[in-house]
N, C-alpha and C. Protein backbone atom coordinates (compact mmCIF):
# COMPACT_ATOMS: atom_id res chain seq x y z
N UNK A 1 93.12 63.32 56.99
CA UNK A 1 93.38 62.04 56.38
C UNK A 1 93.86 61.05 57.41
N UNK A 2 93.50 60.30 56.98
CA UNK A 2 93.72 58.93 57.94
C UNK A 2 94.75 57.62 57.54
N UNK A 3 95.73 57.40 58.30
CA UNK A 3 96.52 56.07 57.96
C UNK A 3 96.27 55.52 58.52
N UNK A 4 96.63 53.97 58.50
CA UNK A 4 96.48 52.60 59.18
C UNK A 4 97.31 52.85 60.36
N UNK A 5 98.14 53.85 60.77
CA UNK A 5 98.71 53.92 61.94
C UNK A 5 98.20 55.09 62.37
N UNK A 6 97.29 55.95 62.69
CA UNK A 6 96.31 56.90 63.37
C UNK A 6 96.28 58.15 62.84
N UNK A 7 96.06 59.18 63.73
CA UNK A 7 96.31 60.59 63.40
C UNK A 7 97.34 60.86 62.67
N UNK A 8 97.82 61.73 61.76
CA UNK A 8 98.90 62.46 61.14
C UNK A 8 99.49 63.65 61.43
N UNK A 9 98.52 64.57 62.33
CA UNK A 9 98.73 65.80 62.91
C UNK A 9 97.72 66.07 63.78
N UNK A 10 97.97 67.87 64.41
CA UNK A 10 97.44 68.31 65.15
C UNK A 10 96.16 68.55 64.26
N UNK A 11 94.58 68.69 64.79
CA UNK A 11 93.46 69.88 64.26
C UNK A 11 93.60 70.96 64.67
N UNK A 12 93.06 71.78 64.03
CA UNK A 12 92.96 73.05 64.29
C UNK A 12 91.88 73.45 65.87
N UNK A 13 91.55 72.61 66.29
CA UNK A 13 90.89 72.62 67.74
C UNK A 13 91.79 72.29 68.94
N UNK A 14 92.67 71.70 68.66
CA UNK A 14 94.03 71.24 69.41
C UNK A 14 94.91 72.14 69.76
N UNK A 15 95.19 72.88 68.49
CA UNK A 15 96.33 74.05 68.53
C UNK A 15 95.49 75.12 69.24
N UNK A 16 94.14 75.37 68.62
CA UNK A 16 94.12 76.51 69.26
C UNK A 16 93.56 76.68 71.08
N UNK A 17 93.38 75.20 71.37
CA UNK A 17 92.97 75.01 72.68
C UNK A 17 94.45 75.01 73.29
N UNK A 18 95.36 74.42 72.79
CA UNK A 18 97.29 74.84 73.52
C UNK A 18 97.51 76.09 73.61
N UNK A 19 97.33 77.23 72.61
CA UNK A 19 97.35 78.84 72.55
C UNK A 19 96.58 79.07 73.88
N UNK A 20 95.61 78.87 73.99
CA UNK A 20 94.57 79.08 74.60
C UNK A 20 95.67 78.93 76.43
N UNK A 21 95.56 77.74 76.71
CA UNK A 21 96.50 77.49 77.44
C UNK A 21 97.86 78.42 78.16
N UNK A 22 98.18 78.20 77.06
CA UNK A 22 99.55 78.76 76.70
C UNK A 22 99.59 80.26 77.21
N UNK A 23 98.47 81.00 76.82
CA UNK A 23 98.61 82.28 77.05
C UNK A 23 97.81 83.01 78.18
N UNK A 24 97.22 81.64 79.04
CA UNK A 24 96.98 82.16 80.58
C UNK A 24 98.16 81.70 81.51
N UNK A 25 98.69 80.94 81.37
CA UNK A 25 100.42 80.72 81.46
C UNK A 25 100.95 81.82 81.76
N UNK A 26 101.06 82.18 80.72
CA UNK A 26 101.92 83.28 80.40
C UNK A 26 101.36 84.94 81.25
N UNK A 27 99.91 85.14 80.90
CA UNK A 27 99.43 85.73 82.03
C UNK A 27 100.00 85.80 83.57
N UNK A 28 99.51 84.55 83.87
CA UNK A 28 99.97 84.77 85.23
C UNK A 28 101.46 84.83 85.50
N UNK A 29 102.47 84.46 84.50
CA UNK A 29 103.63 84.25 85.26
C UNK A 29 104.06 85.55 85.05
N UNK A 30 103.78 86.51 84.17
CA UNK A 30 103.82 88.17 84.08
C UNK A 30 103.17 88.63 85.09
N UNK A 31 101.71 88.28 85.60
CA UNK A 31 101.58 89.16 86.90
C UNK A 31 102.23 88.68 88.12
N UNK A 32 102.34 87.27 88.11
CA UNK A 32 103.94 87.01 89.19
C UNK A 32 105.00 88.12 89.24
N UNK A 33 105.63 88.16 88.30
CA UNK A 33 107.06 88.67 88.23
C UNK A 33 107.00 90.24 88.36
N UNK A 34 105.64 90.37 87.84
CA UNK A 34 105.81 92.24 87.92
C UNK A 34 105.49 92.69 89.56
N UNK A 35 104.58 91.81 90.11
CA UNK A 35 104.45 91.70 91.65
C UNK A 35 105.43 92.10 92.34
N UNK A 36 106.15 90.71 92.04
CA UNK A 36 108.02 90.64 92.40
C UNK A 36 109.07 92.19 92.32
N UNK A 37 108.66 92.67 91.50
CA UNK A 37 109.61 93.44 91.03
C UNK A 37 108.67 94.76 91.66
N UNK A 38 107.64 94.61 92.07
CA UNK A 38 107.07 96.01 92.93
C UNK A 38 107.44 96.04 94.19
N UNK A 39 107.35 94.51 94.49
CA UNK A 39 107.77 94.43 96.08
C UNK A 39 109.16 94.32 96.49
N UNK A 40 110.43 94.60 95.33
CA UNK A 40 111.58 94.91 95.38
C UNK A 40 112.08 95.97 95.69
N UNK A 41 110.99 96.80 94.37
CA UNK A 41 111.04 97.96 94.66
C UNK A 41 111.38 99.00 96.09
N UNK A 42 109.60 98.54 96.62
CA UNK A 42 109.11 99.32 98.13
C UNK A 42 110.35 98.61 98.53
N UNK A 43 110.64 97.32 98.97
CA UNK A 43 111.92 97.11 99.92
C UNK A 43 113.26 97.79 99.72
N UNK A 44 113.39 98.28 98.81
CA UNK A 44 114.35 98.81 98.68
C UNK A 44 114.38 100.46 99.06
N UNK A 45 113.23 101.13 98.77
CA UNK A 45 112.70 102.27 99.24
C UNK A 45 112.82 102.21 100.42
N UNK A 46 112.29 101.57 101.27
CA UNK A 46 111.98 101.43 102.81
C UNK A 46 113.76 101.39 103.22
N UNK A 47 114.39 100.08 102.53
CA UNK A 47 115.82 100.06 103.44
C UNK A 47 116.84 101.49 102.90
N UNK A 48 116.57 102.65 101.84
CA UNK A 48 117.13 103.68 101.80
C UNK A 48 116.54 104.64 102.80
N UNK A 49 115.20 104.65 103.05
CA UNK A 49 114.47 105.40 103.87
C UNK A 49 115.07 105.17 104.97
N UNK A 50 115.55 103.83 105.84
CA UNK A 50 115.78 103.81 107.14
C UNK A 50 117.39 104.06 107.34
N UNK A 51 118.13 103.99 106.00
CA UNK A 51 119.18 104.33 106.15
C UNK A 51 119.19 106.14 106.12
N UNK A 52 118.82 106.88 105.36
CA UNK A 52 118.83 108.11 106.16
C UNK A 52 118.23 108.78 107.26
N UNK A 53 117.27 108.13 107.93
CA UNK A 53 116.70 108.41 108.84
C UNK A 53 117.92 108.20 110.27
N UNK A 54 118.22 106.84 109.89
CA UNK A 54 119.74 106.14 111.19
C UNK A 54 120.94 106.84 110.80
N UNK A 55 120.73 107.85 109.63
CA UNK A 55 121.87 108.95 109.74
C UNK A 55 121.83 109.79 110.34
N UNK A 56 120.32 110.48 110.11
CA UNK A 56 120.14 111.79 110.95
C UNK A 56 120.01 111.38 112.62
N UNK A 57 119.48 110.34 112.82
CA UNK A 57 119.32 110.09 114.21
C UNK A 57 121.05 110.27 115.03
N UNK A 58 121.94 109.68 114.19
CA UNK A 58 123.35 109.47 114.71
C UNK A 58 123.90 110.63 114.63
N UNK A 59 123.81 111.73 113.94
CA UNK A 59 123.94 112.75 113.85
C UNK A 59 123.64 114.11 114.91
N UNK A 60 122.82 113.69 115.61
CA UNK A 60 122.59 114.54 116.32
C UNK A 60 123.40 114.85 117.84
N UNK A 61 123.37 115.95 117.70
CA UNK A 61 124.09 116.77 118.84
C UNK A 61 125.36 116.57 118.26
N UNK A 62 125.95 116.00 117.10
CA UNK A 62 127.27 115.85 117.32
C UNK A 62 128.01 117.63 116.53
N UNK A 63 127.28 117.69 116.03
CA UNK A 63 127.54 119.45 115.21
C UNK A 63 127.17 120.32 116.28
N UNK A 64 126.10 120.26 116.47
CA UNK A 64 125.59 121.46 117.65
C UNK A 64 124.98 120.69 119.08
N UNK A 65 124.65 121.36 119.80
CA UNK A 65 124.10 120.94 120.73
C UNK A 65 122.54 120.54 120.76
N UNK A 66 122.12 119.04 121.01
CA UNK A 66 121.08 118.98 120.58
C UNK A 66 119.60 119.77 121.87
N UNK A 67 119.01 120.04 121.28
CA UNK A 67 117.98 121.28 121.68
C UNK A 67 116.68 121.04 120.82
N UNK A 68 115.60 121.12 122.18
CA UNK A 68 114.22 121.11 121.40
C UNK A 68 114.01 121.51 120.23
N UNK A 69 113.72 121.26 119.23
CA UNK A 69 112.83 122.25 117.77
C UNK A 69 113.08 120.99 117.23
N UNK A 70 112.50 121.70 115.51
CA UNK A 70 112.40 121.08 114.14
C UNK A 70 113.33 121.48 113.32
N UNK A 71 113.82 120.53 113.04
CA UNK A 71 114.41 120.61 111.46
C UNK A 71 113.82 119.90 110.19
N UNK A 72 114.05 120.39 108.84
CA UNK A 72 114.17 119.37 108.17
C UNK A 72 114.72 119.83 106.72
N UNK A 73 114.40 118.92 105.79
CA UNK A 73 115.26 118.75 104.71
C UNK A 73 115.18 117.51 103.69
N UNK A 74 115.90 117.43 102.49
CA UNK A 74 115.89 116.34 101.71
C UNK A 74 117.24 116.21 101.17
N UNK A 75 117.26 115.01 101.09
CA UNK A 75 118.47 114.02 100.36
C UNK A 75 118.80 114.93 99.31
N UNK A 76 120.38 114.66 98.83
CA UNK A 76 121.35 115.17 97.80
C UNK A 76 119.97 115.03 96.56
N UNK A 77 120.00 113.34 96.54
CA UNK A 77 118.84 113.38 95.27
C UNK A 77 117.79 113.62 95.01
N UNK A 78 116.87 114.12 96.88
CA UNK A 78 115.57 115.13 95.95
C UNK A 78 114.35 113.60 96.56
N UNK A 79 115.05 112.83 96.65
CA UNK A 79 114.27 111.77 96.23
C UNK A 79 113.43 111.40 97.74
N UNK A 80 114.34 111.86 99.05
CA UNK A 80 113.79 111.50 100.22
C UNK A 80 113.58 113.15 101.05
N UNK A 81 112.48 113.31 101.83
CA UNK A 81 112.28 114.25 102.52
C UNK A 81 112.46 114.28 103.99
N UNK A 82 112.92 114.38 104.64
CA UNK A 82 112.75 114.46 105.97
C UNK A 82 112.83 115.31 106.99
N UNK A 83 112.53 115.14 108.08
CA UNK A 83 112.21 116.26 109.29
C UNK A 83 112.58 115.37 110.78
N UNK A 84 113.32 116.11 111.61
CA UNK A 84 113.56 115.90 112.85
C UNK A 84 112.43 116.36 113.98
N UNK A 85 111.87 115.91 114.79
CA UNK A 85 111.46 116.35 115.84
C UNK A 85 111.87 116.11 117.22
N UNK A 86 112.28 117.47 118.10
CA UNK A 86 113.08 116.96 119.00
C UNK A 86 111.87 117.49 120.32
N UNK A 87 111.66 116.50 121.02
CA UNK A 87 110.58 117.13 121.93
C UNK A 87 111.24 116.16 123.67
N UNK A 88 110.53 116.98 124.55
CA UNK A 88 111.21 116.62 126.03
C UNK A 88 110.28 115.03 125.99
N UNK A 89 110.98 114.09 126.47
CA UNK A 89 110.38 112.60 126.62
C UNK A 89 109.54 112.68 127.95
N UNK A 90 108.61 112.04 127.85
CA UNK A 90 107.61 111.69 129.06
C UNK A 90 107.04 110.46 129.13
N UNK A 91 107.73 109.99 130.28
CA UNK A 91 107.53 108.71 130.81
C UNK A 91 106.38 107.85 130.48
N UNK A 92 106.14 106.64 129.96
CA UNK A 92 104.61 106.14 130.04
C UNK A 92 103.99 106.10 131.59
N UNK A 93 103.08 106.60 131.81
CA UNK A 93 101.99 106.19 132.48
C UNK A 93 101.08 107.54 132.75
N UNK A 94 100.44 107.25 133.80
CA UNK A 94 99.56 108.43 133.91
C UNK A 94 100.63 109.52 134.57
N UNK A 95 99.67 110.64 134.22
CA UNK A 95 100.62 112.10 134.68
C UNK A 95 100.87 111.90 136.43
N UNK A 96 102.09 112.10 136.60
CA UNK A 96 102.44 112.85 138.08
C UNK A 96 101.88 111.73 138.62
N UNK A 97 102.15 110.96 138.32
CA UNK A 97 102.74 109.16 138.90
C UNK A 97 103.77 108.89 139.14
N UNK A 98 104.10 109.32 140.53
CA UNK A 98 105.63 108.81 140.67
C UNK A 98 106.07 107.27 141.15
N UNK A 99 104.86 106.39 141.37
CA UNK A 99 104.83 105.32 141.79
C UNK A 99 105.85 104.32 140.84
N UNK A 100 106.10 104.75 139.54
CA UNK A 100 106.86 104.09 138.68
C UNK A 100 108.54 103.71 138.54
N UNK A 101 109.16 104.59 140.06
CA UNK A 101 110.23 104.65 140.07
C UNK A 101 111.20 105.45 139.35
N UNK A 102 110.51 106.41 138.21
CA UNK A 102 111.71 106.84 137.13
C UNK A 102 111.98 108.35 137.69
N UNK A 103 113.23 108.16 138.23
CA UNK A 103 113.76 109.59 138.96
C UNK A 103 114.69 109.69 138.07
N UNK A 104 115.09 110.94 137.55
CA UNK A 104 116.25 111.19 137.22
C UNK A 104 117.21 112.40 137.11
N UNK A 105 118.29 112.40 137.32
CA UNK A 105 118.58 113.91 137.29
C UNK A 105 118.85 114.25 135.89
N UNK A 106 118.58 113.72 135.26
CA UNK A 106 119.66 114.44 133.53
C UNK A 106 117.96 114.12 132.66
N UNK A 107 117.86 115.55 131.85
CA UNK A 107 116.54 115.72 131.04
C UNK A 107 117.32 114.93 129.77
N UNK A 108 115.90 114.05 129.19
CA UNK A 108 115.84 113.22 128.74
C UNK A 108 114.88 114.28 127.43
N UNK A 109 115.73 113.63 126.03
CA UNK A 109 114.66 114.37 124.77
C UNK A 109 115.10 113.14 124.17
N UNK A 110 113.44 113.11 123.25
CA UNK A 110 112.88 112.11 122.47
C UNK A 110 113.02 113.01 120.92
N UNK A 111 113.62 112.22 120.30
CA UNK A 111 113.99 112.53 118.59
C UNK A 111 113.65 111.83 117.93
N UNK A 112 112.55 112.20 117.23
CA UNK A 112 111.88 111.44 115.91
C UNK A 112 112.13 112.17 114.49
N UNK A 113 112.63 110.74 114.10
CA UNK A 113 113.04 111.40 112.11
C UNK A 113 111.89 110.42 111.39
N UNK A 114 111.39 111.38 110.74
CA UNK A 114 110.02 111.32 109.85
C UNK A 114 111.01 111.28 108.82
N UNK A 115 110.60 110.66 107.62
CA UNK A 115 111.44 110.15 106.32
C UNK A 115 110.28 110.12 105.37
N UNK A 116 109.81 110.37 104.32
CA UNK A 116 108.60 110.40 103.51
C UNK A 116 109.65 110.46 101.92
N UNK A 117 108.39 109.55 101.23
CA UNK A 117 108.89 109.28 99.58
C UNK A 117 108.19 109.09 98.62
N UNK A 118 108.42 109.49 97.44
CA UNK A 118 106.98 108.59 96.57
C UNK A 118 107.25 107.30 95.49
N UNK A 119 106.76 106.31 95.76
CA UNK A 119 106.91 105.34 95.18
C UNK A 119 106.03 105.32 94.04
N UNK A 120 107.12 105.00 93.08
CA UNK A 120 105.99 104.79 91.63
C UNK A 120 104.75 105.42 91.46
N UNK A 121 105.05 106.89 90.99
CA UNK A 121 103.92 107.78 91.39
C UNK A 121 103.49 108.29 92.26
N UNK A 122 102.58 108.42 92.60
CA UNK A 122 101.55 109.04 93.64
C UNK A 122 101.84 108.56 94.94
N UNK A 123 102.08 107.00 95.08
CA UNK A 123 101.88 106.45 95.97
C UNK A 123 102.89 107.07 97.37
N UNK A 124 102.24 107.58 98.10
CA UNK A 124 103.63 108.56 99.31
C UNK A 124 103.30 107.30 100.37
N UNK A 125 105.06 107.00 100.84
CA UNK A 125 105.45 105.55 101.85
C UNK A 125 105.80 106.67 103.02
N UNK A 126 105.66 106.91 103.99
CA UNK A 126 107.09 107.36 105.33
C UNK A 126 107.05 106.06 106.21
N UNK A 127 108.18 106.78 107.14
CA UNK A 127 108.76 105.60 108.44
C UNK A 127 109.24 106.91 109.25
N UNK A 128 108.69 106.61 110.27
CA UNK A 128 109.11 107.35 111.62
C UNK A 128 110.26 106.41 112.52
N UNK A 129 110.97 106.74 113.13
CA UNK A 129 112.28 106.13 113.81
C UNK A 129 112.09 107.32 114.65
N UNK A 130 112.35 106.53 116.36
CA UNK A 130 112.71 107.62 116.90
C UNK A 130 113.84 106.97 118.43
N UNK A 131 113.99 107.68 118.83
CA UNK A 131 115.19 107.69 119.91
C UNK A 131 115.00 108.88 121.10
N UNK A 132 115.44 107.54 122.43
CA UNK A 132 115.40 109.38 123.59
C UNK A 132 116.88 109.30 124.13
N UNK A 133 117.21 110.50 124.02
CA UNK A 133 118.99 110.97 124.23
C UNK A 133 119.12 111.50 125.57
N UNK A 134 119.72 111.25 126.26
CA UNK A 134 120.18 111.32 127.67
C UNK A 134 121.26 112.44 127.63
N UNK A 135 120.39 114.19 128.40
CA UNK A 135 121.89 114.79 128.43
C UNK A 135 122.22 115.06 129.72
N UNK A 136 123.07 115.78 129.76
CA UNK A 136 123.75 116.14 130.90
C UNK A 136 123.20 116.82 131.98
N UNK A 137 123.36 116.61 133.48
CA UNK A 137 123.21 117.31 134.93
C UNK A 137 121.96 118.60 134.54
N UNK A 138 121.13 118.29 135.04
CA UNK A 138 120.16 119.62 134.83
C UNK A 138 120.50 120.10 136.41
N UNK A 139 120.48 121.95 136.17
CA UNK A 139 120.53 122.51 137.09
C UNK A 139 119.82 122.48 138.22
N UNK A 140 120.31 122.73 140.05
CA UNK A 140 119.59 122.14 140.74
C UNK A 140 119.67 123.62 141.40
């Protein structure tokens, strides 16, 4: 119906073209936010992951004497796995190149902590961290 002063309401082509609207809106700002909240997630995974990994790294040699091999193990909660590898460090460059200057008297071991997890399912994240530890006077 029509008055001398215009329209009176919405049509039914109006409303349902706003719905219409309305609910790709709404679409995307749900796959925004759930995005958000995945990539909270992994960050937060990753900064627990590197925090036990910079435990075990600090940890070492201080109980026993640190010494070539493997260890490993998982967190109180099950939730993180990890493994130490302790292997003798070797210099970058080509073999039995001494042109590089690196003399030293004290054997040098390289310690890598492998950290592995599963994120939201299936999905398995790790981070390797590693460190070379300087020990004492090797026998001459």
């Amino acid at each position: 119906m029509r008055t001398a002063r215009g329209h009176r309401g919405f049509t039914l082509m109006e409303i349902l073209v706003a719905f219409v609207v309305l609910g790709a809106a709404v679409g995307v700002l749900y796959r925004t936010f759930s995005a958000g909240l995945r990539n909270v997630d992994a960050v937060a995974g990753y900064s627990e992951a590197i925090a036990v990994a910079e435990a075990k790294l600090t940890g070492l040699g201080l109980e026993q004497p640190l010494q070539e091999g493997d260890e490993s193990g998982t967190t109180e909660d099950r939730r993180f796995s990890w493994q130490i590898a302790v292997r003798p460090y070797i210099p970058p460059g080509p073999p039995g190149d001494e042109s590089s200057g690196f003399i030293s008297p004290h054997q040098l071991l390289r310690a890598t902590v492998t950290v592995t997890w599963n994120e939201r399912g299936d999905q398995k994240r790790r981070i390797d961290i590693s460190t070379v530890r300087l020990l004492g006077k090797t026998p001459v």
